[in-house]
C-alpha atoms as a PDB file:
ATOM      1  CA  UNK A   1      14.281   0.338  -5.682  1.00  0.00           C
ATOM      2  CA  UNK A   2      11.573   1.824  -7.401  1.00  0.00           C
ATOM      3  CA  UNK A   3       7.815   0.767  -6.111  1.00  0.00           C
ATOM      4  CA  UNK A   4       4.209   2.086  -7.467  1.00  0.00           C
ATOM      5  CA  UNK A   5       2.033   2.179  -4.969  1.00  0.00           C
ATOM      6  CA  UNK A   6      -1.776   2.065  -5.883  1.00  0.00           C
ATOM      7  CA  UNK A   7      -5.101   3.099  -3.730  1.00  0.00           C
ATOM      8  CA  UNK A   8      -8.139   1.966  -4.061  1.00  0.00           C
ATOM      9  CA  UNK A   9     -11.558   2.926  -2.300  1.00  0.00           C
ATOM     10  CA  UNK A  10     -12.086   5.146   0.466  1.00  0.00           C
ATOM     11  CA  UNK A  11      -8.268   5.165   0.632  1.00  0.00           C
ATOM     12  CA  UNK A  12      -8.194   6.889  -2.508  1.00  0.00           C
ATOM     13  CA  UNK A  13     -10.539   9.451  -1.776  1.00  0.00           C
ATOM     14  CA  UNK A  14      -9.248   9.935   1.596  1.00  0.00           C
ATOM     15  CA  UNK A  15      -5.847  11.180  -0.413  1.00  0.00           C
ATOM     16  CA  UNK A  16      -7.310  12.651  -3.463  1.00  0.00           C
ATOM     17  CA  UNK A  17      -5.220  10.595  -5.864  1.00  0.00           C
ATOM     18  CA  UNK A  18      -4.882   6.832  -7.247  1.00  0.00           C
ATOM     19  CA  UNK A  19      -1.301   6.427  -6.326  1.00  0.00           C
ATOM     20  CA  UNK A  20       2.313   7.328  -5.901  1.00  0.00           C
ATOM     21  CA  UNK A  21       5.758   5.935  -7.046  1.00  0.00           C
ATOM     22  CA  UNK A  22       8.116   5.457  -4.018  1.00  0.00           C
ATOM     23  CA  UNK A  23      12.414   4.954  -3.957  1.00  0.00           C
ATOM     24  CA  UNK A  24      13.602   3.511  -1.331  1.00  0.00           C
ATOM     25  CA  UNK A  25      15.171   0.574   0.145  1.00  0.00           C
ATOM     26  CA  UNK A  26      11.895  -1.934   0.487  1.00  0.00           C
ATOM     27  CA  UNK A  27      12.462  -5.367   1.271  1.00  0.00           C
ATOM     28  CA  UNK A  28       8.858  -6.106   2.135  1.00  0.00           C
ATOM     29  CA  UNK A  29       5.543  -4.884   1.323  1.00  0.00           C
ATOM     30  CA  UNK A  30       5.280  -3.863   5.128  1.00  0.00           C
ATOM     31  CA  UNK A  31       8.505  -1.755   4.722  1.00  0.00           C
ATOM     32  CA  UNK A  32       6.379   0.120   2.011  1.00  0.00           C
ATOM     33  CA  UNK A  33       3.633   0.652   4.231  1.00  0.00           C
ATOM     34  CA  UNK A  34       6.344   1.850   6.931  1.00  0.00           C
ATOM     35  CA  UNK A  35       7.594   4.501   4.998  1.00  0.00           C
ATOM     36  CA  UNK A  36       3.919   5.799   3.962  1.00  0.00           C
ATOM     37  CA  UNK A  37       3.042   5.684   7.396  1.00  0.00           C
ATOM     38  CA  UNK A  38       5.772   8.374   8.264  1.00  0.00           C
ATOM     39  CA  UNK A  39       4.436  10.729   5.914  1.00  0.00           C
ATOM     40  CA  UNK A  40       2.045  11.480   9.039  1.00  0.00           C
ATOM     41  CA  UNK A  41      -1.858  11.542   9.200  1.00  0.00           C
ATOM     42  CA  UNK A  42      -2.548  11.716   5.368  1.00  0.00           C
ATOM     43  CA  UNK A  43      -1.849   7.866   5.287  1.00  0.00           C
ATOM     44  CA  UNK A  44      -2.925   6.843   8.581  1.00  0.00           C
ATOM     45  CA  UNK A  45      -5.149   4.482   6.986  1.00  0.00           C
ATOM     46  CA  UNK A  46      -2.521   2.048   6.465  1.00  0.00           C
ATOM     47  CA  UNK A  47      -2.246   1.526   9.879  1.00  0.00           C
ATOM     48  CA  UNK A  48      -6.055  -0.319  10.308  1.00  0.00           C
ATOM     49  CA  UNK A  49      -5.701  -3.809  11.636  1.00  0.00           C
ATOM     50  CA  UNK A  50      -7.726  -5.384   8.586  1.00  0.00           C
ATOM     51  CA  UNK A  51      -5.903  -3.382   5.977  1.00  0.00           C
ATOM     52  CA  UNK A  52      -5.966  -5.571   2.372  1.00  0.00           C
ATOM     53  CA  UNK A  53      -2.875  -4.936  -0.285  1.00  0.00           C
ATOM     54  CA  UNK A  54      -1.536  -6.894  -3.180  1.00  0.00           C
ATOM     55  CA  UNK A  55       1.688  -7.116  -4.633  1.00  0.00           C
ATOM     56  CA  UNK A  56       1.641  -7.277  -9.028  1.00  0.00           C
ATOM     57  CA  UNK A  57      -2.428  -7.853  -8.698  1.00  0.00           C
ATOM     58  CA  UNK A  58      -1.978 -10.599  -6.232  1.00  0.00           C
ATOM     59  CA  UNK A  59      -3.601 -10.857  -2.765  1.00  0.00           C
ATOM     60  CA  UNK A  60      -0.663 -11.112  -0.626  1.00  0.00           C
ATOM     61  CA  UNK A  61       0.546 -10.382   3.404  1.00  0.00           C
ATOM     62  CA  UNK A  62       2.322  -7.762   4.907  1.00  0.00           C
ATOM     63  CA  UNK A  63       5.485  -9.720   4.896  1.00  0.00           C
ATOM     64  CA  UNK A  64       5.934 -10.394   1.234  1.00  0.00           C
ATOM     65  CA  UNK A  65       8.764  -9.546  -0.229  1.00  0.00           C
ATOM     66  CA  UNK A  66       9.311  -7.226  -3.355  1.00  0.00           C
ATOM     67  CA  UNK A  67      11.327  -6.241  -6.269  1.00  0.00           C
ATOM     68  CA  UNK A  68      12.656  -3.448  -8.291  1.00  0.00           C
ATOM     69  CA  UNK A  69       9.521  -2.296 -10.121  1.00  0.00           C
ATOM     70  CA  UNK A  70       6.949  -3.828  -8.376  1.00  0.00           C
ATOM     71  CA  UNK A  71       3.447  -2.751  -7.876  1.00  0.00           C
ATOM     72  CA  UNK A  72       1.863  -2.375  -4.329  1.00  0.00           C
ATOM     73  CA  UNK A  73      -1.986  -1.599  -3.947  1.00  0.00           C
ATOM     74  CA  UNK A  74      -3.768  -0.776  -0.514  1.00  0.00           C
ATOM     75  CA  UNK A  75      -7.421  -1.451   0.136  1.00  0.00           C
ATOM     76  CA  UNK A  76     -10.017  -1.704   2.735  1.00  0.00           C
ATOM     77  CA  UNK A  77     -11.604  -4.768   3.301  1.00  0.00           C
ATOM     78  CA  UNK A  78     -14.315  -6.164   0.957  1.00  0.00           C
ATOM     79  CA  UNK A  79     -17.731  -6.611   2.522  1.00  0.00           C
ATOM     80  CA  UNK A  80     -20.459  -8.067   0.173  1.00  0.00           C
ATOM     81  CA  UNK A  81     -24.146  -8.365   0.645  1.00  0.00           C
END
């Protein structure tokens, strides 16, 4: 399975890079976020309790589950003022 992962915001700048494209076997969007988790402290942001992703530009969980080709985005949460 082939996944494109996207960063936005201070996760972004924290890697230096707008995304990645990941193969693996994903079943959920938390399986993603698994696997970029064991890359060690350069993606320890995706462990933060109120961490925000999307699946195909859609606000979505942790548990939802993917397909072949599908894009994945990380973000912080969204404060307004």
């Amino acid at each position: 399975m082939n996944i494109n992962v996207v960063y936005f915001a201070r996760f972004r700048e924290a890697l230096g890079r707008d995304g990645e494209a990941l193969q693996g076997e994903f079943k959920t969007l938390d399986d993603v976020r698994r696997a970029l988790l064991a890359k060690g402290d350069t993606h320890a942001f995706l462990a933060e309790q109120n961490l925000m992703c999307a699946r195909n530009q859609d606000l979505c969980k942790l548990d939802e589950p993917l397909q072949d080709g599908d894009e994945v985005a990380f973000f912080p949460p969204v404060t307004g003022g």
